[in-house]
N, C-alpha and C. Protein backbone atom coordinates (compact mmCIF):
# COMPACT_ATOMS: atom_id res chain seq x y z
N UNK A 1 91.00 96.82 93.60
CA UNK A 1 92.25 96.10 93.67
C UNK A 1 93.34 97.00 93.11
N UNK A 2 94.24 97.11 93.71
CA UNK A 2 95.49 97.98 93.22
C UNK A 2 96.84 97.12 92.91
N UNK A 3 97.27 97.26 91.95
CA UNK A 3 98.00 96.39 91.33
C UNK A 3 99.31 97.16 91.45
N UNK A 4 100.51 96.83 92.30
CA UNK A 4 101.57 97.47 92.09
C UNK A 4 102.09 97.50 90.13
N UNK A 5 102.77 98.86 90.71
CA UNK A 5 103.19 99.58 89.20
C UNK A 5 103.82 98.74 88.40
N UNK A 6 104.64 97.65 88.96
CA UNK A 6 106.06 96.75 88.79
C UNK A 6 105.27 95.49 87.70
N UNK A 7 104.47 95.11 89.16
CA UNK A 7 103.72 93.80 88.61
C UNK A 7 102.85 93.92 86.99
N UNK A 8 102.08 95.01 87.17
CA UNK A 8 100.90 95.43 86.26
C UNK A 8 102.03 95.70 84.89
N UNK A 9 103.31 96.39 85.01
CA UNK A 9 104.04 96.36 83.63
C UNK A 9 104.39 94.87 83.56
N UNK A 10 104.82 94.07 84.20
CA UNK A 10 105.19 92.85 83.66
C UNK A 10 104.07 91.93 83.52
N UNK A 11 102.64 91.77 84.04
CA UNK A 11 101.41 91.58 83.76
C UNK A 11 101.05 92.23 82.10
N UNK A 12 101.56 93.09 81.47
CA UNK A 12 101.64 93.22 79.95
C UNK A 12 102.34 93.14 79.04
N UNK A 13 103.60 92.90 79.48
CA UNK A 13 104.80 92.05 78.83
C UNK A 13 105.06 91.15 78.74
N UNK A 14 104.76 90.35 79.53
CA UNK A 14 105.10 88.83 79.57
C UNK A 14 104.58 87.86 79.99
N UNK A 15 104.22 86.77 79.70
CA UNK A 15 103.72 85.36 80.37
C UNK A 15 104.33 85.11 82.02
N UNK A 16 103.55 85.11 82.63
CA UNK A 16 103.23 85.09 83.94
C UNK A 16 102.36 84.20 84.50
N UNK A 17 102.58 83.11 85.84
CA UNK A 17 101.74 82.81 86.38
C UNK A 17 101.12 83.72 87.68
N UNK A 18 99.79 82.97 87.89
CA UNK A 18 99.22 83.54 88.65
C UNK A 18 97.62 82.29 89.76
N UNK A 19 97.60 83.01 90.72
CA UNK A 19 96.32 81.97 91.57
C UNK A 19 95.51 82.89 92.12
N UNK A 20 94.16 82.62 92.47
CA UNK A 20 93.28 83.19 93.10
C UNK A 20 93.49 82.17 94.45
N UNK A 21 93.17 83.49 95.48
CA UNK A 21 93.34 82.56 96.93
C UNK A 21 91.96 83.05 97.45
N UNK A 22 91.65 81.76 98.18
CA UNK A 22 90.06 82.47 98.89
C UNK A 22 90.18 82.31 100.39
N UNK A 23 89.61 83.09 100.75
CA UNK A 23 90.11 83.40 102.50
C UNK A 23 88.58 83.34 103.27
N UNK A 24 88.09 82.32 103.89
CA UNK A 24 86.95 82.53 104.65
C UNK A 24 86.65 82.56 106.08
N UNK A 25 86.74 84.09 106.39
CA UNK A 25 86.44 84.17 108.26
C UNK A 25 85.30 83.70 108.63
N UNK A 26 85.46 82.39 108.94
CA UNK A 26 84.21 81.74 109.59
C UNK A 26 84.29 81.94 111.38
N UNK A 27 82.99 82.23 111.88
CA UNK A 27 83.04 82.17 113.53
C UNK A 27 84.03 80.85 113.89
N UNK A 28 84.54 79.94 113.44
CA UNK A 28 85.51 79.26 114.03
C UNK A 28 86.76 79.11 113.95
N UNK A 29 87.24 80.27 112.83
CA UNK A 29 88.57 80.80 112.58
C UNK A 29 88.79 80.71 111.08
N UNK A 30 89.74 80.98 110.51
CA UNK A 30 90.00 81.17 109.42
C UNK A 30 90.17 80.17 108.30
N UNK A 31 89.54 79.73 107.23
CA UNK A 31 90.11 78.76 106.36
C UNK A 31 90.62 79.71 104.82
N UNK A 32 91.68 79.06 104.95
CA UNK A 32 92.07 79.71 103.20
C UNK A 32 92.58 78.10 102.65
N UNK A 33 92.14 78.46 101.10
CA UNK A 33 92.34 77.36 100.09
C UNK A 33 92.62 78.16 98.80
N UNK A 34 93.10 77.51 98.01
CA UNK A 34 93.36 77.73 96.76
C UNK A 34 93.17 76.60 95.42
N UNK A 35 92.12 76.80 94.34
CA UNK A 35 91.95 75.90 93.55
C UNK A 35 93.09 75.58 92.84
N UNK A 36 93.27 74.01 92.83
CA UNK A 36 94.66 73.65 92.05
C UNK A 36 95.09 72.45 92.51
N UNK A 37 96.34 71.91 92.39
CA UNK A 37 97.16 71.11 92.98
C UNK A 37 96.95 71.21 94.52
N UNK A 38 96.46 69.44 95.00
CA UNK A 38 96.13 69.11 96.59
C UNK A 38 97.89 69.72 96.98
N UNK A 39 97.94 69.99 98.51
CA UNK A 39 99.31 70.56 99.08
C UNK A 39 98.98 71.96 99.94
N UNK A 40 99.86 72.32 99.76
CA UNK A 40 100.22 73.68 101.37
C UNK A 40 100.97 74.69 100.06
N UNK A 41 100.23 75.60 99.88
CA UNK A 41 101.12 76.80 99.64
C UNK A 41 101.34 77.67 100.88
N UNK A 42 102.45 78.45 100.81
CA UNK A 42 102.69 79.28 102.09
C UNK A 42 103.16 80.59 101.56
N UNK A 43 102.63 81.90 101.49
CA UNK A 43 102.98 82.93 100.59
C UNK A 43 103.88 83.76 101.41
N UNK A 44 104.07 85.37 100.78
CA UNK A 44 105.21 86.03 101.13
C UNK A 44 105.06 86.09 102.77
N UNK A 45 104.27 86.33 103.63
CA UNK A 45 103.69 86.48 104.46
C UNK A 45 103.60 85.36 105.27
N UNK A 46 104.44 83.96 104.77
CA UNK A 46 104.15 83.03 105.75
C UNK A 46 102.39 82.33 105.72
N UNK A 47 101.44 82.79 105.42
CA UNK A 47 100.37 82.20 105.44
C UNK A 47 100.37 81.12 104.76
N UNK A 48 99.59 80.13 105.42
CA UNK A 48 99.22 78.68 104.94
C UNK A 48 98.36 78.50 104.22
N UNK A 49 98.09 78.44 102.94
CA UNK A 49 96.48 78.30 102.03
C UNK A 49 96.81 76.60 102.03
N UNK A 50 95.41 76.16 101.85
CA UNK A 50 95.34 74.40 101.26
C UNK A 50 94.64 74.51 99.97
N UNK A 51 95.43 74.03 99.04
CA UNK A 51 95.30 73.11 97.55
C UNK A 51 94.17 72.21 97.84
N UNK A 52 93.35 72.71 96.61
CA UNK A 52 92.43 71.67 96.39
C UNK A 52 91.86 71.82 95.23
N UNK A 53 92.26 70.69 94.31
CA UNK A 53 91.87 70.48 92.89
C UNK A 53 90.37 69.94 92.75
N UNK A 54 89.67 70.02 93.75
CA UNK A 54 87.89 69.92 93.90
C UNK A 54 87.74 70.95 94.06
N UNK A 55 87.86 72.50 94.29
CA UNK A 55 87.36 73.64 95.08
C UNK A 55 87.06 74.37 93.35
N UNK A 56 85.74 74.56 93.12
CA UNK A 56 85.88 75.26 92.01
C UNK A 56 84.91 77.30 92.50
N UNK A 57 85.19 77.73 91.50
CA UNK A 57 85.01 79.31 92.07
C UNK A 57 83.84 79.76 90.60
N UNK A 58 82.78 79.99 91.34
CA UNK A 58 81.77 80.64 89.86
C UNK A 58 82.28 82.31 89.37
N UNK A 59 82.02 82.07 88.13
CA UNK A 59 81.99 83.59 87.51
C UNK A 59 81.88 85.09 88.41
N UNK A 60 82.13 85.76 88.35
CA UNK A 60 82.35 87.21 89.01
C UNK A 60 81.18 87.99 88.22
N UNK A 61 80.25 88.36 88.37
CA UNK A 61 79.05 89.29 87.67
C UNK A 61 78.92 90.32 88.66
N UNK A 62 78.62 91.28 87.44
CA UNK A 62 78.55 92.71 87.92
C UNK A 62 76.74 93.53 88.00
N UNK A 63 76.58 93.55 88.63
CA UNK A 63 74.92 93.73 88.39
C UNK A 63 74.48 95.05 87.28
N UNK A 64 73.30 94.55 86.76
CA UNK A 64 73.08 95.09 85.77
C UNK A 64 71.43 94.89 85.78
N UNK A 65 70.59 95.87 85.36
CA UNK A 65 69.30 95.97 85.39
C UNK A 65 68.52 95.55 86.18
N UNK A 66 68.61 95.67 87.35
CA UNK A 66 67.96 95.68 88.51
C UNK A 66 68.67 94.50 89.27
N UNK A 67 69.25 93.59 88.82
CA UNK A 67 69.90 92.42 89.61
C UNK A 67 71.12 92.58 90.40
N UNK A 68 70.83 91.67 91.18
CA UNK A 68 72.09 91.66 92.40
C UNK A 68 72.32 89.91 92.07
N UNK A 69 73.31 90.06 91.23
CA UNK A 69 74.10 88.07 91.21
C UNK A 69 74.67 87.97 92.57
N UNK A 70 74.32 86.68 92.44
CA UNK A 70 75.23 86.20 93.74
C UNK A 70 76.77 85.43 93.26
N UNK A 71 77.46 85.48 93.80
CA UNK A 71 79.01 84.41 93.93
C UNK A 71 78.53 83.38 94.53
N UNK A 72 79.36 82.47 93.98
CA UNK A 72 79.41 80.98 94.40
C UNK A 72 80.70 80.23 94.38
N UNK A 73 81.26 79.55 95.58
CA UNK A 73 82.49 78.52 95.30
C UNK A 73 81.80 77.52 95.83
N UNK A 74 81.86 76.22 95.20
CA UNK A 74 81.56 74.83 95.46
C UNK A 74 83.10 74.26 95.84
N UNK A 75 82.63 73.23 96.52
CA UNK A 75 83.78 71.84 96.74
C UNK A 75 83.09 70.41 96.93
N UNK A 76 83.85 69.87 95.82
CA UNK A 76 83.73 68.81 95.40
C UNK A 76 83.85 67.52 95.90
N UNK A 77 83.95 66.44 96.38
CA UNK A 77 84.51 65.21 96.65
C UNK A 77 83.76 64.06 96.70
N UNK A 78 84.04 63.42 96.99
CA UNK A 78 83.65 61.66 96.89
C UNK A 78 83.86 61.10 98.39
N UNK A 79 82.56 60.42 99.00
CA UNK A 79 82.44 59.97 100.32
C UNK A 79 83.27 58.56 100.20
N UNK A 80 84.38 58.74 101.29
CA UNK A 80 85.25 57.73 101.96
C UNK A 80 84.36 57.22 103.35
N UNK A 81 84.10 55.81 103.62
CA UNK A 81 83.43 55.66 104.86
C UNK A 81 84.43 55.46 105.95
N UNK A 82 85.86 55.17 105.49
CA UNK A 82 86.73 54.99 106.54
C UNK A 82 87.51 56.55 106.79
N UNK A 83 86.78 57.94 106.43
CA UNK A 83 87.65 58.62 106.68
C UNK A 83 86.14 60.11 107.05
N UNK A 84 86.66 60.48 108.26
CA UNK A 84 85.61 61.63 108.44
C UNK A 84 84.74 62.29 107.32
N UNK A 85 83.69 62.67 107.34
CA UNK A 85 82.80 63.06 106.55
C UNK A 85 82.64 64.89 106.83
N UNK A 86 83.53 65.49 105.84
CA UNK A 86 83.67 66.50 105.63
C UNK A 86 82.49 67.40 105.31
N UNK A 87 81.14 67.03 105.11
CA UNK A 87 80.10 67.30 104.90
C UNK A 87 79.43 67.65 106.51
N UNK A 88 79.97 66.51 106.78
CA UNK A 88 79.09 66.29 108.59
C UNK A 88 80.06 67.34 109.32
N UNK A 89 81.04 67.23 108.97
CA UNK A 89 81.61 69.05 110.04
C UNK A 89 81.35 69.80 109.52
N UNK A 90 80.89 70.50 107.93
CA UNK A 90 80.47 71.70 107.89
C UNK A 90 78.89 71.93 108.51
N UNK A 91 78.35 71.05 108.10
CA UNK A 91 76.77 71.28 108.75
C UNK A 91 76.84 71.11 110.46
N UNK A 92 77.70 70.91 111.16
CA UNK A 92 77.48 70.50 112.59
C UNK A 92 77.89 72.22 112.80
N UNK A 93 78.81 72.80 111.94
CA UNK A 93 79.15 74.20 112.27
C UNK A 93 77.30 75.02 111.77
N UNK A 94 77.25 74.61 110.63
CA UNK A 94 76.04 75.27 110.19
C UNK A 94 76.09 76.54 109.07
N UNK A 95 75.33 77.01 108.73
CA UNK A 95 75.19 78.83 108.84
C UNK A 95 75.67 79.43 109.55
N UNK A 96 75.27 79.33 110.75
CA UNK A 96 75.84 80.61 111.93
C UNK A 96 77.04 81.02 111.58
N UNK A 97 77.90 79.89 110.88
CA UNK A 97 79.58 80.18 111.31
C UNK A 97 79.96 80.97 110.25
N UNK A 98 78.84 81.28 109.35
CA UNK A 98 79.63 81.87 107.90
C UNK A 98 78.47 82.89 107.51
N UNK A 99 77.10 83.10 107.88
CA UNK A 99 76.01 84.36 107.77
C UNK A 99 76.86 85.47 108.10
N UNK A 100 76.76 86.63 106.94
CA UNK A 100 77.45 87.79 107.12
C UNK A 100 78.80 88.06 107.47
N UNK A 101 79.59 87.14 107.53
CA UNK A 101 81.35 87.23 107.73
C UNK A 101 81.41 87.01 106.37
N UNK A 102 83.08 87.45 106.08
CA UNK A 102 83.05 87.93 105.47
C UNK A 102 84.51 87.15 104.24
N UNK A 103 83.67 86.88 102.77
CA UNK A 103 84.87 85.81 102.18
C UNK A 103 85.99 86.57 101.22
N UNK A 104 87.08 86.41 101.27
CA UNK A 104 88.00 87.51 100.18
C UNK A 104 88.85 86.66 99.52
N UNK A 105 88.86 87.32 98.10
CA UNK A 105 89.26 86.74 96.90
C UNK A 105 90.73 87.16 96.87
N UNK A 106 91.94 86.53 96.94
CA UNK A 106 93.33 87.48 96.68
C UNK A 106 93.83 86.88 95.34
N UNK A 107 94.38 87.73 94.80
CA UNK A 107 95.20 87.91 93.33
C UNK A 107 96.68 87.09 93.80
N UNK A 108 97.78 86.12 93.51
CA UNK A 108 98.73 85.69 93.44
C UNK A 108 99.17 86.05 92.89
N UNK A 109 100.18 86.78 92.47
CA UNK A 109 101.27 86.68 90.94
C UNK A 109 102.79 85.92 91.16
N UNK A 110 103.07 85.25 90.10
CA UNK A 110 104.30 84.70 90.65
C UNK A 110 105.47 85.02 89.49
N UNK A 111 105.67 85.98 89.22
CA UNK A 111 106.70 86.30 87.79
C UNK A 111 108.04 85.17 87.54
N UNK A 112 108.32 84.12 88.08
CA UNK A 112 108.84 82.95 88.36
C UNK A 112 108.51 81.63 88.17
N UNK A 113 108.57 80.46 87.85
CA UNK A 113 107.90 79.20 87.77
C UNK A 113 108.09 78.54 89.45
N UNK A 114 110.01 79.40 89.70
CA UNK A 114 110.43 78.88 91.23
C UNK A 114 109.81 80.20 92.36
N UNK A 115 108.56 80.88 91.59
CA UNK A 115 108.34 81.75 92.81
C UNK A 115 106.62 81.26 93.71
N UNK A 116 106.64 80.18 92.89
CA UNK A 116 105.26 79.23 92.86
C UNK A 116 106.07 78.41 94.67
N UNK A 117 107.22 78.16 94.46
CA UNK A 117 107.49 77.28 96.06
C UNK A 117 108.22 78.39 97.07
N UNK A 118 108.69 79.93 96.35
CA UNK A 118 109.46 80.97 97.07
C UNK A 118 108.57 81.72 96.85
N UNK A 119 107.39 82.10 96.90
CA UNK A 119 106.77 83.62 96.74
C UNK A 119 107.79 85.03 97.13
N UNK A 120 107.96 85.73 96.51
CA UNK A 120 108.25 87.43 96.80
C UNK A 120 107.15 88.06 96.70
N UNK A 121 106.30 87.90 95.86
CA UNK A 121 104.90 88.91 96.12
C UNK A 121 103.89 88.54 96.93
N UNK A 122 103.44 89.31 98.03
CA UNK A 122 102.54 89.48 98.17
C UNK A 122 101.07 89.01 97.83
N UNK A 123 100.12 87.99 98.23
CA UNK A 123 98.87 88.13 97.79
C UNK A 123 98.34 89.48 97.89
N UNK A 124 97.45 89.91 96.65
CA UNK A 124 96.49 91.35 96.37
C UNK A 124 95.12 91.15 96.75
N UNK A 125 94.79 91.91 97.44
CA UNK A 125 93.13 91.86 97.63
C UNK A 125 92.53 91.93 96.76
N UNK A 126 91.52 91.07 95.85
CA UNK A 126 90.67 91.42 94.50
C UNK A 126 89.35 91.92 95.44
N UNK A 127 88.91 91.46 96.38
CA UNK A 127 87.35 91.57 96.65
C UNK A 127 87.06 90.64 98.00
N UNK A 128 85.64 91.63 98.51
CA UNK A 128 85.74 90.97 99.49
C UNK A 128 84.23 91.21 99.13
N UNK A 129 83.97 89.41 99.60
CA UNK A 129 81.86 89.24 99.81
C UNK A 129 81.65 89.00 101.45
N UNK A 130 80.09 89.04 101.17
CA UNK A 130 79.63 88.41 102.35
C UNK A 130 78.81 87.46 102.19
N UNK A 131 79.28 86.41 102.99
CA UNK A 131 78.74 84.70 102.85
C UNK A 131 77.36 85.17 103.69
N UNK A 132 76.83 84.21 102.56
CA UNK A 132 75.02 84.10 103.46
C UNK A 132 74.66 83.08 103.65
N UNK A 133 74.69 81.42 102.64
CA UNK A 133 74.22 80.28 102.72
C UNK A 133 75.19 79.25 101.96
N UNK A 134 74.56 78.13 102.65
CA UNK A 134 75.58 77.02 101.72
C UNK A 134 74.62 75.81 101.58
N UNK A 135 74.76 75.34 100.16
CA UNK A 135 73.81 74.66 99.65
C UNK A 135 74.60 73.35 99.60
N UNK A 136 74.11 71.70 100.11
CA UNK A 136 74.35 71.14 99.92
C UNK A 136 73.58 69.70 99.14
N UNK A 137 74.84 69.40 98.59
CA UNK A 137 73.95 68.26 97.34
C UNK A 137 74.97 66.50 97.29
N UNK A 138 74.08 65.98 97.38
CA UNK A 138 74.46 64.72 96.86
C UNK A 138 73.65 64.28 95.81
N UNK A 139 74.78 63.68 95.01
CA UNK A 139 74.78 62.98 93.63
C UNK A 139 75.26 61.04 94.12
N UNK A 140 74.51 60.67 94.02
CA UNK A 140 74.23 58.67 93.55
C UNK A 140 74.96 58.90 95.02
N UNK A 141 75.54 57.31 95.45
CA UNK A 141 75.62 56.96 97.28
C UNK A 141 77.21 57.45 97.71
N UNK A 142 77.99 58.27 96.46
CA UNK A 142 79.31 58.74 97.47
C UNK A 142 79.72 60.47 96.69
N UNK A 143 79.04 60.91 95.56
CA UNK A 143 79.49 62.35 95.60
C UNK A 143 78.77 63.28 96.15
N UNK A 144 79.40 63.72 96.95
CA UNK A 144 79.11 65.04 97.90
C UNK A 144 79.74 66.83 97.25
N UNK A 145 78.85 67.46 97.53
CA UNK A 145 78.83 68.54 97.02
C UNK A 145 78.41 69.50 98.22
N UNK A 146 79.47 70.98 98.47
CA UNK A 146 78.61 71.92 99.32
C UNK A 146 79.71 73.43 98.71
N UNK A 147 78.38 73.85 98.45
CA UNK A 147 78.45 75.20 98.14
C UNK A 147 77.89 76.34 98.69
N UNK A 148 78.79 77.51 98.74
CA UNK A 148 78.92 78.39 99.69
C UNK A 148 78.48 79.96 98.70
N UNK A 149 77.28 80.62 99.30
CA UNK A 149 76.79 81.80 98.15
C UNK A 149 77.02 82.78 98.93
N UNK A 150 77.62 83.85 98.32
CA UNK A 150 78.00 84.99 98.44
C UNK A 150 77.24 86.01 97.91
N UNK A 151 77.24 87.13 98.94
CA UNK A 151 76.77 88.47 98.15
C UNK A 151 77.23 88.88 96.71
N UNK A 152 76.62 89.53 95.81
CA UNK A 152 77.04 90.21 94.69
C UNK A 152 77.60 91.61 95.19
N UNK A 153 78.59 92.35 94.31
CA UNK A 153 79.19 93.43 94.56
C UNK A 153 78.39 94.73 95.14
N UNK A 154 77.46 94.14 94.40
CA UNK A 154 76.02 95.88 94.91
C UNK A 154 74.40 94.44 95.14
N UNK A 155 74.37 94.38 96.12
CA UNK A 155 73.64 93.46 96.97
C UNK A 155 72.03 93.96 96.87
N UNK A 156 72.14 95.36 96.75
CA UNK A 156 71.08 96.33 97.13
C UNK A 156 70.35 96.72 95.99
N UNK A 157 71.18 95.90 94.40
CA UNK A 157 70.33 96.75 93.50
C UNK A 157 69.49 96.50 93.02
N UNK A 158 68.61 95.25 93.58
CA UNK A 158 67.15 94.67 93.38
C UNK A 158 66.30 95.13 94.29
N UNK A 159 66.45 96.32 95.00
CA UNK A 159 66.09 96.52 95.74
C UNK A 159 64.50 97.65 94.24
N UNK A 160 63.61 97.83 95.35
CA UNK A 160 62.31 98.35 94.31
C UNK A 160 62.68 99.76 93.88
N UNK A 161 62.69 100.58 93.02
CA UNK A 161 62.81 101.72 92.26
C UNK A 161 62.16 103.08 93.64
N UNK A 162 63.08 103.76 93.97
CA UNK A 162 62.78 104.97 95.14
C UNK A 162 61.85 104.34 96.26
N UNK A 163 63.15 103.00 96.55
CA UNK A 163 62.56 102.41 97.67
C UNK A 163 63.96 103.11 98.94
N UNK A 164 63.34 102.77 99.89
CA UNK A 164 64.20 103.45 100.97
C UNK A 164 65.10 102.63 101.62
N UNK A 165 65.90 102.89 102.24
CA UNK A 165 66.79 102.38 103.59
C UNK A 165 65.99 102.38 104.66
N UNK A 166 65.95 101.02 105.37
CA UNK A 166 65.63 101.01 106.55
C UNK A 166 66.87 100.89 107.94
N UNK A 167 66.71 101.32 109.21
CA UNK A 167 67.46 100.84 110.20
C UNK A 167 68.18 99.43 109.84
N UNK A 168 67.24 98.55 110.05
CA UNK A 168 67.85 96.98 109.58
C UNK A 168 68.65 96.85 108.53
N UNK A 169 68.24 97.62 107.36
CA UNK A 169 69.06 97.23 106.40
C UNK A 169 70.76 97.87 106.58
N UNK A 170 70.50 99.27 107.19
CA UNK A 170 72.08 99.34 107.30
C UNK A 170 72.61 98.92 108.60
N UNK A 171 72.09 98.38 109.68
CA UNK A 171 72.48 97.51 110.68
C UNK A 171 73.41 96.69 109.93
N UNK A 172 72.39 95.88 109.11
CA UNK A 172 73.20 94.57 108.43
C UNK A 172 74.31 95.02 107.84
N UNK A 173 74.69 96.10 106.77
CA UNK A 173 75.65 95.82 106.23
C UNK A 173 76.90 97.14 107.00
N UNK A 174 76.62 97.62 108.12
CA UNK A 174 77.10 98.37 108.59
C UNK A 174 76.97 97.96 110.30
N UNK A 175 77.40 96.98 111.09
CA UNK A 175 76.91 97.03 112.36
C UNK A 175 77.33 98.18 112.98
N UNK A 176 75.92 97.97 114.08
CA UNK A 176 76.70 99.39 115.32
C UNK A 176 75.96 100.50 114.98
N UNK A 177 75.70 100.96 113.28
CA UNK A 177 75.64 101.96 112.80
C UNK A 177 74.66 102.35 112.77
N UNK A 178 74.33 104.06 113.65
CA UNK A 178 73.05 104.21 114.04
C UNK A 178 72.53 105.52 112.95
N UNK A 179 73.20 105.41 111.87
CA UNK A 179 72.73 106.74 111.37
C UNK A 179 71.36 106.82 110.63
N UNK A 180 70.87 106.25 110.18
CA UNK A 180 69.32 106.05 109.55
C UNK A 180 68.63 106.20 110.69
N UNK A 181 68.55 105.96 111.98
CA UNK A 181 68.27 106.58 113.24
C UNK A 181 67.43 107.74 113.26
N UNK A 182 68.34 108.63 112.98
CA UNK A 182 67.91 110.01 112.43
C UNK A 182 68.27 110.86 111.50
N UNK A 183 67.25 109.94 110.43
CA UNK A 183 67.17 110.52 108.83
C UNK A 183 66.02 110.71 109.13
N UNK A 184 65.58 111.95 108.21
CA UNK A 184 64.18 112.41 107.52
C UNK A 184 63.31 111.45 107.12
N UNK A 185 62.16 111.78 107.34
CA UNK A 185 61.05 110.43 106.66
C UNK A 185 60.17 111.09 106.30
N UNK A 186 60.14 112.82 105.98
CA UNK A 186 59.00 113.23 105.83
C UNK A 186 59.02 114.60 104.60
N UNK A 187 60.30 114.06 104.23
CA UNK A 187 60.99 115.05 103.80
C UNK A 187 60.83 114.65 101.81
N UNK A 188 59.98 113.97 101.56
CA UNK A 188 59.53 113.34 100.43
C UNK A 188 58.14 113.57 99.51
N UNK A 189 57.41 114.67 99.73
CA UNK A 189 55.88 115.46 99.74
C UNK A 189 56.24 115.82 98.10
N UNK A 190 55.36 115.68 97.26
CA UNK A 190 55.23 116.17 95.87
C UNK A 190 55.35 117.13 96.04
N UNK A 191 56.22 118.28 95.36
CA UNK A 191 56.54 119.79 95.07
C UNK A 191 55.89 120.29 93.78
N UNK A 192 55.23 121.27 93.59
CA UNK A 192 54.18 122.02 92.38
C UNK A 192 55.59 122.27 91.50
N UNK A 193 55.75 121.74 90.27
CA UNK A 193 56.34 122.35 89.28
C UNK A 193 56.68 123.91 88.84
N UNK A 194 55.42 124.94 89.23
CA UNK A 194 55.27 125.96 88.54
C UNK A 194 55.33 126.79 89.53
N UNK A 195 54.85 126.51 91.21
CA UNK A 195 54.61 127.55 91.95
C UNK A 195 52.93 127.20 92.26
N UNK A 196 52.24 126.56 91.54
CA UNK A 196 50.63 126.24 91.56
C UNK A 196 49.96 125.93 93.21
């Protein structure tokens, strides 16, 4: 994430607001939301995010000793019977619409209280995952719960100790990409220390 020069000095001088925006390219087009106050923000750029004071966002972990964490954003709500079941359109879409596309986190800054309804800056790219599954839960006969898991930053580092790359694996995180194709596979033979 690159933080203009401007922002990042007044990001250490002074009290500032700020929002995380989440952007998810699903095969059926784009949804962006932002945790907070229900409503329409619309940033420098004209884009439409939707407010939602149910949308909560898990911790950011960095992998460490062999683990690959995953990300998680849940959304929250309570079943209305007189009003569509927001549960029943994400599952009628499924998986398909969100396996391996791809979800991004943007930075808000608003150096203003009135730049919260006028943005001048720019949303910042913090990060971008890749959605794999979404777990859904109900709690007693009206709270509904569905949560959406994301890759960790290094996906690969549970992978086994001088284990290899396969084709598939960089298919997946590289489509198209034929270069493991023709890599060496034989090129790995114990070498004599001494000359022996």
């Amino acid at each position: 994430m690159n933080i203009p020069e401007e922002i990042a000095q007044r990001l250490s001088d002074e009290a500032v607001g700020a929002a995380l925006l989440l952007e998810l390219d699903t095969a059926e087009g784009f949804i962006r939301l932002y945790p907070g106050e229900n409503g329409v923000f619309k940033d420098a750029n004209g884009t439409e995010w939707i407010g939602c004071s149910l949308l909560r966002m898990g911790d950011i972990k960095v992998s460490s000793n062999g683990t690959a964490p995953t990300w998680e954003a849940s959304l929250s709500y309570v079943y209305d019977p007189s009003r569509d079941d927001i549960l029943s359109a994400i599952r009628q879409y499924g998986v398909a619409a969100i396996d391996g596309r791809k979800c991004r986190l943007y930075f808000q800054y608003f150096g203003q209280l009135e730049e919260i309804f006028a943005p001048i800056w720019q949303p910042i790219k913090f990060r971008t995952n890749t959605m794999r599954r979404l777990i859904y839960n109900f709690t007693g006969p009206q709270e509904r719960s569905v949560t959406l898991v994301c890759e960790g930053p290094f996906p690969l580092r549970s992978k086994p100790i001088n284990g290899r790359y396969t084709t598939a694996d960089q298919q997946r995180r590289f489509p198209g990409d034929m270069g493991l194709e023709f890599a060496p596979v034989h090129g790995f033979d114990d070498q004599p220390l001494f000359g022996a």
